[in-house]
N, C-alpha and C. Protein backbone atom coordinates (compact mmCIF):
# COMPACT_ATOMS: atom_id res chain seq x y z
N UNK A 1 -32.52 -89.72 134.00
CA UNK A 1 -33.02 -88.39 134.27
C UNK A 1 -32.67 -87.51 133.07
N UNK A 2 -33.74 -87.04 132.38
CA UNK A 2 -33.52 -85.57 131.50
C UNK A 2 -33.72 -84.69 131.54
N UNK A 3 -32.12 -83.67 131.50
CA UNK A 3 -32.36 -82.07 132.16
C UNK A 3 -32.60 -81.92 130.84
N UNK A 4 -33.63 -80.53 130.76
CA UNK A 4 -33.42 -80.15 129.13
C UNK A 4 -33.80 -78.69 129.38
N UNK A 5 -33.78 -77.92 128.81
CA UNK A 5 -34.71 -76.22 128.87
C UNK A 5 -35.62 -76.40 127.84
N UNK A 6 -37.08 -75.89 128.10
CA UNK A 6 -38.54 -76.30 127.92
C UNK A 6 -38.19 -75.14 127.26
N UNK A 7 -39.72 -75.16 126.30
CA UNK A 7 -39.86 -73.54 125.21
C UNK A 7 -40.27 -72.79 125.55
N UNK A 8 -40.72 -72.83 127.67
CA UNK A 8 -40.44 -71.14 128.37
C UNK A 8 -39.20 -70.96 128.23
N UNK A 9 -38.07 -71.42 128.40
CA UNK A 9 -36.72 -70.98 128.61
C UNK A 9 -36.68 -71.62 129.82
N UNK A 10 -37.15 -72.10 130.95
CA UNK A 10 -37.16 -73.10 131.99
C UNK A 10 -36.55 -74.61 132.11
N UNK A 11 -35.51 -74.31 132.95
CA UNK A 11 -34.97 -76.12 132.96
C UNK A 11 -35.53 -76.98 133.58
N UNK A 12 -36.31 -77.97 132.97
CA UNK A 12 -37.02 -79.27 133.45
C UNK A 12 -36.69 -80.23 133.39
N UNK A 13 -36.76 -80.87 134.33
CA UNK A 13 -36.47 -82.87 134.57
C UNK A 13 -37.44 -83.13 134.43
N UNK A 14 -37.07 -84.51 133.64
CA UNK A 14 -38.16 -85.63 133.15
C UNK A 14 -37.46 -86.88 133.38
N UNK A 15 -38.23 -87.84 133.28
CA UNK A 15 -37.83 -89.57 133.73
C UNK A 15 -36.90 -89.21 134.70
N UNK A 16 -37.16 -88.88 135.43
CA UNK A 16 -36.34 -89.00 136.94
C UNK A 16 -36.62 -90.02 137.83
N UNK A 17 -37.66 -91.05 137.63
CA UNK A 17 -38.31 -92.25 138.66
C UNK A 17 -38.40 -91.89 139.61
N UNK A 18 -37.14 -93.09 140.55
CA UNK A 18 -37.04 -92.95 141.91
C UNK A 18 -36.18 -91.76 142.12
N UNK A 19 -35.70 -91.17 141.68
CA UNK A 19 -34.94 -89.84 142.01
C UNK A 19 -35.68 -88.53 141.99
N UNK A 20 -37.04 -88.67 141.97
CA UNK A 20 -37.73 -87.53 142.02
C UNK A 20 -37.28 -86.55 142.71
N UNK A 21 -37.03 -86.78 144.27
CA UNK A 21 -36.82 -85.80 145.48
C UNK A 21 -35.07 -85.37 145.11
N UNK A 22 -34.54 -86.10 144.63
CA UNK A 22 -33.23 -85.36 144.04
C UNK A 22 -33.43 -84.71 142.67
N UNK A 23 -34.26 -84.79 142.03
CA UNK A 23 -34.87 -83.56 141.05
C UNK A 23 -35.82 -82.14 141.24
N UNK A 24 -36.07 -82.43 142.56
CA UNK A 24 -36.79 -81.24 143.30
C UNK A 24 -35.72 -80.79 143.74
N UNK A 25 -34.66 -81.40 144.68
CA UNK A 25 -33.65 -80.62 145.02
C UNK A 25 -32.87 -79.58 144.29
N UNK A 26 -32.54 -79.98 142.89
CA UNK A 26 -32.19 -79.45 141.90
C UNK A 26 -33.08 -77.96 141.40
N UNK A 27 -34.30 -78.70 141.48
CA UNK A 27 -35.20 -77.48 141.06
C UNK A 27 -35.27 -76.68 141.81
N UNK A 28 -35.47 -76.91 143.14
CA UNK A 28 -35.65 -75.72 144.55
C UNK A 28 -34.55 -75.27 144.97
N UNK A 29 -33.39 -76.23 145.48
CA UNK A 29 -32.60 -75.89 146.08
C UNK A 29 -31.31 -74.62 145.14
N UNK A 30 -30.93 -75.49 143.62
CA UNK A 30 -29.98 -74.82 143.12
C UNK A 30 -30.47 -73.94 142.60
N UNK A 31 -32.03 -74.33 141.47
CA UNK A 31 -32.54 -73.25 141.32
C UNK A 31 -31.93 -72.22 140.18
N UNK A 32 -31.94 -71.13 140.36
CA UNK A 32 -31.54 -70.01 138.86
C UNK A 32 -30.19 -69.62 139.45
N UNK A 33 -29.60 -69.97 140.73
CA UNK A 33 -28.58 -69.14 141.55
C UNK A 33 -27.27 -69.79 140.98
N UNK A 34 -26.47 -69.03 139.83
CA UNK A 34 -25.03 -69.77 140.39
C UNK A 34 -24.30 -69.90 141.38
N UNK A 35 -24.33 -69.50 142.29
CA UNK A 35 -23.68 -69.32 143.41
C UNK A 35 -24.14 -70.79 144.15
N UNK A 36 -25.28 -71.09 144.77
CA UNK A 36 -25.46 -72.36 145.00
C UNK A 36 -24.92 -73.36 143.81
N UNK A 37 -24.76 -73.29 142.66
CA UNK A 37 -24.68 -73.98 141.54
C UNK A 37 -23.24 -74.17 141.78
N UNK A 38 -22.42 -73.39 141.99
CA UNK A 38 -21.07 -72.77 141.52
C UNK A 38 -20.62 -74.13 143.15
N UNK A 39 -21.47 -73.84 144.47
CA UNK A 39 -21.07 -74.85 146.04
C UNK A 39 -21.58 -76.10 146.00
N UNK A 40 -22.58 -76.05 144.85
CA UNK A 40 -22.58 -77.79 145.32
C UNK A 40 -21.78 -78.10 144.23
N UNK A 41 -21.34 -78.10 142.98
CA UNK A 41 -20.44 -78.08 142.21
C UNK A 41 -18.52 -78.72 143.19
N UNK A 42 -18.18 -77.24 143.84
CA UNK A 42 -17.39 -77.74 144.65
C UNK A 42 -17.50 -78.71 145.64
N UNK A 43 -18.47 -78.94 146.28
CA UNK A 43 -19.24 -79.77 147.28
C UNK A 43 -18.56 -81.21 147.07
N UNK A 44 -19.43 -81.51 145.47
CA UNK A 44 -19.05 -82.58 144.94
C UNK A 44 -17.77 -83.58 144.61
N UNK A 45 -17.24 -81.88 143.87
CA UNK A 45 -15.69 -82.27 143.37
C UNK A 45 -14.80 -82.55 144.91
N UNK A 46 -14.89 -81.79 146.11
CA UNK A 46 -14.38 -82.14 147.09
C UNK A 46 -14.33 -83.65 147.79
N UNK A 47 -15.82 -84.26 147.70
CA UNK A 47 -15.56 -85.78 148.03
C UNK A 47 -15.34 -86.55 147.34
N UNK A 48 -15.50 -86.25 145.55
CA UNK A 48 -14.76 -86.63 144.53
C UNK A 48 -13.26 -87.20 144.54
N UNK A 49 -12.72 -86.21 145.01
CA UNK A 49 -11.01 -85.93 144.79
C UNK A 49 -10.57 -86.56 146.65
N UNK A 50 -11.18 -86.63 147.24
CA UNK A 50 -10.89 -87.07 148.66
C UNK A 50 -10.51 -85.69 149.28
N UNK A 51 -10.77 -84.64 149.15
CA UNK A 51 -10.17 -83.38 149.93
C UNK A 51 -11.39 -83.59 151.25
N UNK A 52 -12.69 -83.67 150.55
CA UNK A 52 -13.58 -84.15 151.92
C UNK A 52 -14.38 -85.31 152.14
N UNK A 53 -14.07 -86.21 153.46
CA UNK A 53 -15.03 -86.95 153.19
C UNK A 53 -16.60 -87.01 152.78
N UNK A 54 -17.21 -85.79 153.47
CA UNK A 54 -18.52 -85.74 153.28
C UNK A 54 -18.82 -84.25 153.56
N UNK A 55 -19.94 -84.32 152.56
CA UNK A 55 -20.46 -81.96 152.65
C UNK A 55 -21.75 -82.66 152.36
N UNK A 56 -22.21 -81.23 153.41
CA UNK A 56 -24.02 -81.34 153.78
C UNK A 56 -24.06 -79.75 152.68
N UNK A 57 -24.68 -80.49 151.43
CA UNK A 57 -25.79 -78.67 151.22
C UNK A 57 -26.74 -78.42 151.62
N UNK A 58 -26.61 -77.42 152.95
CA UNK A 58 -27.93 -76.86 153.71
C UNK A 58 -28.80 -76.01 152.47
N UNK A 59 -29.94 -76.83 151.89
CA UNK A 59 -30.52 -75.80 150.67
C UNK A 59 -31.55 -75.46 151.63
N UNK A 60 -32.86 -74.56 151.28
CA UNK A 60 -34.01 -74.20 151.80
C UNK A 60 -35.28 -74.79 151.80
N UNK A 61 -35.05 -76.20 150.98
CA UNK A 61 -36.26 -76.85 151.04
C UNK A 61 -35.93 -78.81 151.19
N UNK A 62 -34.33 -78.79 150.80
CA UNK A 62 -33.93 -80.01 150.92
C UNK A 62 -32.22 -79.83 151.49
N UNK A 63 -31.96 -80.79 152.02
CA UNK A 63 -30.35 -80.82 152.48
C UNK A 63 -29.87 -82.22 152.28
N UNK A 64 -28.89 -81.58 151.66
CA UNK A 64 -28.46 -82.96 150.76
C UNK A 64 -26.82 -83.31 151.53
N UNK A 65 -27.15 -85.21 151.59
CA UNK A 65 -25.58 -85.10 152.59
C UNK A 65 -24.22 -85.64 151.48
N UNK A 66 -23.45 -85.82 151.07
CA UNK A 66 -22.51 -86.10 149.90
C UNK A 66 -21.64 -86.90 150.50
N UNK A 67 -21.49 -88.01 149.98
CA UNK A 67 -19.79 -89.08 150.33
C UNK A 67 -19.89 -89.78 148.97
N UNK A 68 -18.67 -89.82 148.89
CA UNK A 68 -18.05 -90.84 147.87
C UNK A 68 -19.09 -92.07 146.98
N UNK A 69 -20.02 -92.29 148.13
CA UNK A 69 -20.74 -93.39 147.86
C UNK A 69 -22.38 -92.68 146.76
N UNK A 70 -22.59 -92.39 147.39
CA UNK A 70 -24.31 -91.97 147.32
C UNK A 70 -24.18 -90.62 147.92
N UNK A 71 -25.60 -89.76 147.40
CA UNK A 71 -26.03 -88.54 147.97
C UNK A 71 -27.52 -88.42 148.83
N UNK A 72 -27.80 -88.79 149.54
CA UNK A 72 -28.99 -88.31 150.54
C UNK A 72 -29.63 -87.39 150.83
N UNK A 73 -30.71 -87.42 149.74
CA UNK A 73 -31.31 -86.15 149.87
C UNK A 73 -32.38 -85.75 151.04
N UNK A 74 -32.81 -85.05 151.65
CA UNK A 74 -33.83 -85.08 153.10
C UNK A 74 -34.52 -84.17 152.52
N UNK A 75 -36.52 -83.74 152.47
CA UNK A 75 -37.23 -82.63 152.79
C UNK A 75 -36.67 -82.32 154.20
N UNK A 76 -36.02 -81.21 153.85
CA UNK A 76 -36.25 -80.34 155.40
C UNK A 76 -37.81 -80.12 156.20
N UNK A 77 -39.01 -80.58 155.95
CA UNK A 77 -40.14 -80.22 156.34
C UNK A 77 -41.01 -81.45 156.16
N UNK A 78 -40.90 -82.64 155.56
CA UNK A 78 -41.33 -83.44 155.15
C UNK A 78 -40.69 -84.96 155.25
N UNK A 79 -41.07 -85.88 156.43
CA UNK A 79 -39.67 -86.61 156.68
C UNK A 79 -39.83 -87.87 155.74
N UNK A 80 -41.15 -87.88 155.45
CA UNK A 80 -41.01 -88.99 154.42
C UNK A 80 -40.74 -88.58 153.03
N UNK A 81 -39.99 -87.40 152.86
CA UNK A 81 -39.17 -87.03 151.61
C UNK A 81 -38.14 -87.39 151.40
N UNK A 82 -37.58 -88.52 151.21
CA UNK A 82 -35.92 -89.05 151.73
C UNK A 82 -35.72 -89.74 149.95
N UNK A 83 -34.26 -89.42 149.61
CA UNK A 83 -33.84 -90.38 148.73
C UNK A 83 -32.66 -90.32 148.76
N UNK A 84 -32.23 -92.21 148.28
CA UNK A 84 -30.21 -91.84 148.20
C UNK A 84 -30.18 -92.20 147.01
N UNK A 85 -29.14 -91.43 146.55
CA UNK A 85 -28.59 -91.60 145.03
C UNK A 85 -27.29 -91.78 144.85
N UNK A 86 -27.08 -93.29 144.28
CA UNK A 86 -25.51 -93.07 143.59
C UNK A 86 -25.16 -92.01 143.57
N UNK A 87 -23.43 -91.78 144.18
CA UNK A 87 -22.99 -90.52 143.55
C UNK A 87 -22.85 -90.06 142.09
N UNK A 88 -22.09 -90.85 141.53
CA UNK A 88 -22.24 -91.11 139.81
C UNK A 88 -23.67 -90.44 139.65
N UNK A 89 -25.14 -90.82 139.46
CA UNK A 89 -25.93 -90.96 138.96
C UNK A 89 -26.15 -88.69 139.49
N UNK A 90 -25.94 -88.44 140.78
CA UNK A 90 -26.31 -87.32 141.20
C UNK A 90 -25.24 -86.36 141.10
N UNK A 91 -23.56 -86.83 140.80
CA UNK A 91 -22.99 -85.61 139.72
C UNK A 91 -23.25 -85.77 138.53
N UNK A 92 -24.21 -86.62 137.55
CA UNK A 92 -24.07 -86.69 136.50
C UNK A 92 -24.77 -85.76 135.89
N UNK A 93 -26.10 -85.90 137.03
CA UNK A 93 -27.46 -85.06 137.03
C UNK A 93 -27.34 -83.21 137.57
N UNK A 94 -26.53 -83.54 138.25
CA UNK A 94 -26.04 -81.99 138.66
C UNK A 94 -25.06 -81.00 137.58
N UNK A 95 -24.18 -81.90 136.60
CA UNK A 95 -23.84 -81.35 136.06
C UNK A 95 -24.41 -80.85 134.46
N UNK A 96 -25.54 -81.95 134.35
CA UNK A 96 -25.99 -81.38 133.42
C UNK A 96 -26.68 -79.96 133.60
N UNK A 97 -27.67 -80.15 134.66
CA UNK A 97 -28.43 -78.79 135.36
C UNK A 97 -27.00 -77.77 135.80
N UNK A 98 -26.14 -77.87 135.70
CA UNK A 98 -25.35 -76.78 135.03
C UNK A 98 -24.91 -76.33 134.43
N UNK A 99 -24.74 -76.98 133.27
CA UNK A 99 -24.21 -76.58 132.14
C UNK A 99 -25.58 -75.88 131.25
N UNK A 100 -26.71 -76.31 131.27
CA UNK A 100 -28.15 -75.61 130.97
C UNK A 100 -28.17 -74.02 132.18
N UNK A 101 -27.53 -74.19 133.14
CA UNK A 101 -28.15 -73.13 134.03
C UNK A 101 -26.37 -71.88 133.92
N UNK A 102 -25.74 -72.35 133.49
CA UNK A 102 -24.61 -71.24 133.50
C UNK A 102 -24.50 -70.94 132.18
N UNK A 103 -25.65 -71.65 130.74
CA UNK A 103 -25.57 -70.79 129.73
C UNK A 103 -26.85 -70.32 129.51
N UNK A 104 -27.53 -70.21 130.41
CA UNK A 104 -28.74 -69.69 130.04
C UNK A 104 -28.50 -67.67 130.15
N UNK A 105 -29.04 -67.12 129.59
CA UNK A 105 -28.93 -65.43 129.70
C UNK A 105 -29.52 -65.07 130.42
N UNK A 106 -28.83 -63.82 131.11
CA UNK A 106 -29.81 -63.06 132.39
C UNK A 106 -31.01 -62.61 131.53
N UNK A 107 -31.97 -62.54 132.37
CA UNK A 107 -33.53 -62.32 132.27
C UNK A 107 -33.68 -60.72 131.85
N UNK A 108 -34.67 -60.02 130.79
CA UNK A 108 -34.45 -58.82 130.41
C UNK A 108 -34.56 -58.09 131.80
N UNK A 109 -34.13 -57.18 132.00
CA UNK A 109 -33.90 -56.44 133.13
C UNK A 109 -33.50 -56.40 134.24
N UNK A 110 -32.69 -57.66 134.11
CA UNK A 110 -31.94 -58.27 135.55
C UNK A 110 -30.90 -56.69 135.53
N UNK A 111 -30.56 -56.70 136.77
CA UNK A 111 -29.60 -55.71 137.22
C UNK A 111 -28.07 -56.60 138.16
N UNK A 112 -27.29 -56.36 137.46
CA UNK A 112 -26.19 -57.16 138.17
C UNK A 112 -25.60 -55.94 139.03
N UNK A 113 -25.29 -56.27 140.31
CA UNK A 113 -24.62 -55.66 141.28
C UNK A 113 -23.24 -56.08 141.55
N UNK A 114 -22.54 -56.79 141.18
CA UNK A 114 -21.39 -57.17 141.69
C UNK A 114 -20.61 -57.53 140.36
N UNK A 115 -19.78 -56.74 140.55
CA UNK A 115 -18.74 -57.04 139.30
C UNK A 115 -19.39 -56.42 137.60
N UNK A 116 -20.42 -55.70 137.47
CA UNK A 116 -20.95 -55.69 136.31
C UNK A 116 -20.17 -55.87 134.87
N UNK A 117 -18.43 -55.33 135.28
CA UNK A 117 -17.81 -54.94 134.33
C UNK A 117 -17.47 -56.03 133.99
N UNK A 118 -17.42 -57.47 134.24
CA UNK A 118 -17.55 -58.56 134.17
C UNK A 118 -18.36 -59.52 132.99
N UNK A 119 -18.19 -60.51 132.34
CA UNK A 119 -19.07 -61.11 131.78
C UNK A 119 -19.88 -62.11 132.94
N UNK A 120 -21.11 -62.52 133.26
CA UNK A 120 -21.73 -62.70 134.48
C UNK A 120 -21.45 -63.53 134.90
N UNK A 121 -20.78 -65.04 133.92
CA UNK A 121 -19.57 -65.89 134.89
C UNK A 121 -19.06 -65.95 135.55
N UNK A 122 -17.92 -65.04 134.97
CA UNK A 122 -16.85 -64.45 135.87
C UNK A 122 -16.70 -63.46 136.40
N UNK A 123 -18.34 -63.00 136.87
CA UNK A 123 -18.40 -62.10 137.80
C UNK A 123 -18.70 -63.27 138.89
N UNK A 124 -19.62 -64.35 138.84
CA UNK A 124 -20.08 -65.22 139.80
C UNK A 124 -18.64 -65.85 140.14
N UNK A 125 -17.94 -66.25 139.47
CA UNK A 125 -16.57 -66.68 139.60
C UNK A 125 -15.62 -65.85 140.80
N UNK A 126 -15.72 -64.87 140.31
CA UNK A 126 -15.08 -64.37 141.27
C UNK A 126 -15.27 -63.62 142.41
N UNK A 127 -16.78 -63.80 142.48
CA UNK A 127 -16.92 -63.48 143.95
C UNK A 127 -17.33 -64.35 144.69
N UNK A 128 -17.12 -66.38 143.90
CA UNK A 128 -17.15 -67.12 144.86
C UNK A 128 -15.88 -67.29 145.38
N UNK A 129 -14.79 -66.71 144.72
CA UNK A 129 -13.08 -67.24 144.66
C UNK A 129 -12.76 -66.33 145.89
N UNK A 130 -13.41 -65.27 145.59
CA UNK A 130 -13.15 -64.23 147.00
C UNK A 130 -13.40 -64.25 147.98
N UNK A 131 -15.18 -65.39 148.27
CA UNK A 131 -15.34 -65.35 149.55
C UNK A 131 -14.97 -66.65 149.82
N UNK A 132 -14.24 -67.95 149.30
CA UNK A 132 -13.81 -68.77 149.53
C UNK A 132 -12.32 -68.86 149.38
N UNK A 133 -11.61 -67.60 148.76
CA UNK A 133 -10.55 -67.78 149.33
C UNK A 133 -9.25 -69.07 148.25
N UNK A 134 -10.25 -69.80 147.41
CA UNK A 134 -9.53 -70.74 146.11
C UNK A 134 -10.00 -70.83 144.89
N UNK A 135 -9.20 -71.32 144.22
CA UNK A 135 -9.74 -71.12 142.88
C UNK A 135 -11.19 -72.28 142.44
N UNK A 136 -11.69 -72.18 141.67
CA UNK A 136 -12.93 -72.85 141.83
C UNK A 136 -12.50 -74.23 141.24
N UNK A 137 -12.75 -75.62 141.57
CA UNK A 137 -12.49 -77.04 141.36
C UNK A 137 -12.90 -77.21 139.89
N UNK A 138 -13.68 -76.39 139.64
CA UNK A 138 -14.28 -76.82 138.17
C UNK A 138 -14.01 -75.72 137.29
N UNK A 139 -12.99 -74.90 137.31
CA UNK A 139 -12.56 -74.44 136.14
C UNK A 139 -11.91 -75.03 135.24
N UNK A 140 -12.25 -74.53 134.04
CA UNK A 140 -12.00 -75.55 133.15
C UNK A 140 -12.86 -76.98 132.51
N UNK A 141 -13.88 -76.80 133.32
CA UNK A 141 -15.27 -78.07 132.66
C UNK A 141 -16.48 -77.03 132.86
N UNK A 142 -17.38 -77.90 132.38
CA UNK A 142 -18.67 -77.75 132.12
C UNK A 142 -18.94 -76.12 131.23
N UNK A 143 -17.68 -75.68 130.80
CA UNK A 143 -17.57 -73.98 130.47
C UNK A 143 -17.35 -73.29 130.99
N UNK A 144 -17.13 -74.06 132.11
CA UNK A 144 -16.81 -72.57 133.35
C UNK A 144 -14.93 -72.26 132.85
N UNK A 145 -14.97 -71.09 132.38
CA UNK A 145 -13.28 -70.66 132.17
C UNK A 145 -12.13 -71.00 133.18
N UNK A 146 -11.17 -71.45 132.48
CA UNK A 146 -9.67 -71.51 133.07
C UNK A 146 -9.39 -70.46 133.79
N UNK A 147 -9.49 -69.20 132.97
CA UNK A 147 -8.67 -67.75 133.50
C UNK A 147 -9.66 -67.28 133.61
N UNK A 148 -9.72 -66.01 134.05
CA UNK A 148 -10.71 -64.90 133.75
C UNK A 148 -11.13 -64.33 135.15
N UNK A 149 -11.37 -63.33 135.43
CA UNK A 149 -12.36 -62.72 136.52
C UNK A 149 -11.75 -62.68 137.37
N UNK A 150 -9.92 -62.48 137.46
CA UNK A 150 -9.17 -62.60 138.74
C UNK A 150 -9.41 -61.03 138.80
């Protein structure tokens, strides 16, 4: 699978094969939002590390189930939309589509509401830390900062 950003400024998958419906997920579900980006991120690292056996991301067009093993992706609307993916193969793919999607720049005239005084990281940073209450699993990779935004 290749994440790349196209010469709209748009992140696209290519050679995805049989993982198509886990490249739609990506596209629909995580989408431009760090915040979804920022939970399946933790999602991952949680059945990663054994803190959970298994996390469902309820997205809006796919729900994806996570264990140790493989990830299962479902159309919520479409039942013959089904795929499982190595886990390996679907954090490998998730983390690239983040590291393209947490350095990409807000859009001219975006208006940030939360935290502005913030660089927009660690404004997203810390108002996932706030409504979850821990520090985020992936500080410190993919660029996401060690410190910052307490």
């Amino acid at each position: 699978m290749r994440i790349f950003v196209d010469e709209t400024g748009s992140i696209d998958i290519e050679d995805y094969g049989p993982y198509a419906i886990y490249a739609a997920f990506l596209q629909l579900d995580i989408n431009y939002s760090f915040a979804r980006c920022l939970d399946a991120l933790q999602m991952f690292d949680d059945v990663a590390t054994g803190r959970s056996a298994r996390e469902v991301y309820p997205g809006e067009v796919h729900s994806a189930v996570i264990t140790k093993q493989s990830v299962i992706v479902q159309h919520l609307f479409l039942d013959d939309r089904r795929v499982e993916v190595p886990f390996n193969i679907a954090l490998e793919a998730l983390e690239q589509f983040a590291v393209l999607l947490l350095s990409r720049p807000l859009p001219p005239g975006a208006v940030r509401v939360y935290r502005p005084d913030l660089p927009r990281l660690h404004g997203e940073l810390h108002l996932w830390e706030s409504t979850w209450k821990r520090p985020h699993p992936y500080r410190g990779r993919l660029g996401i900062p060690t410190q910052g935004s307490e």
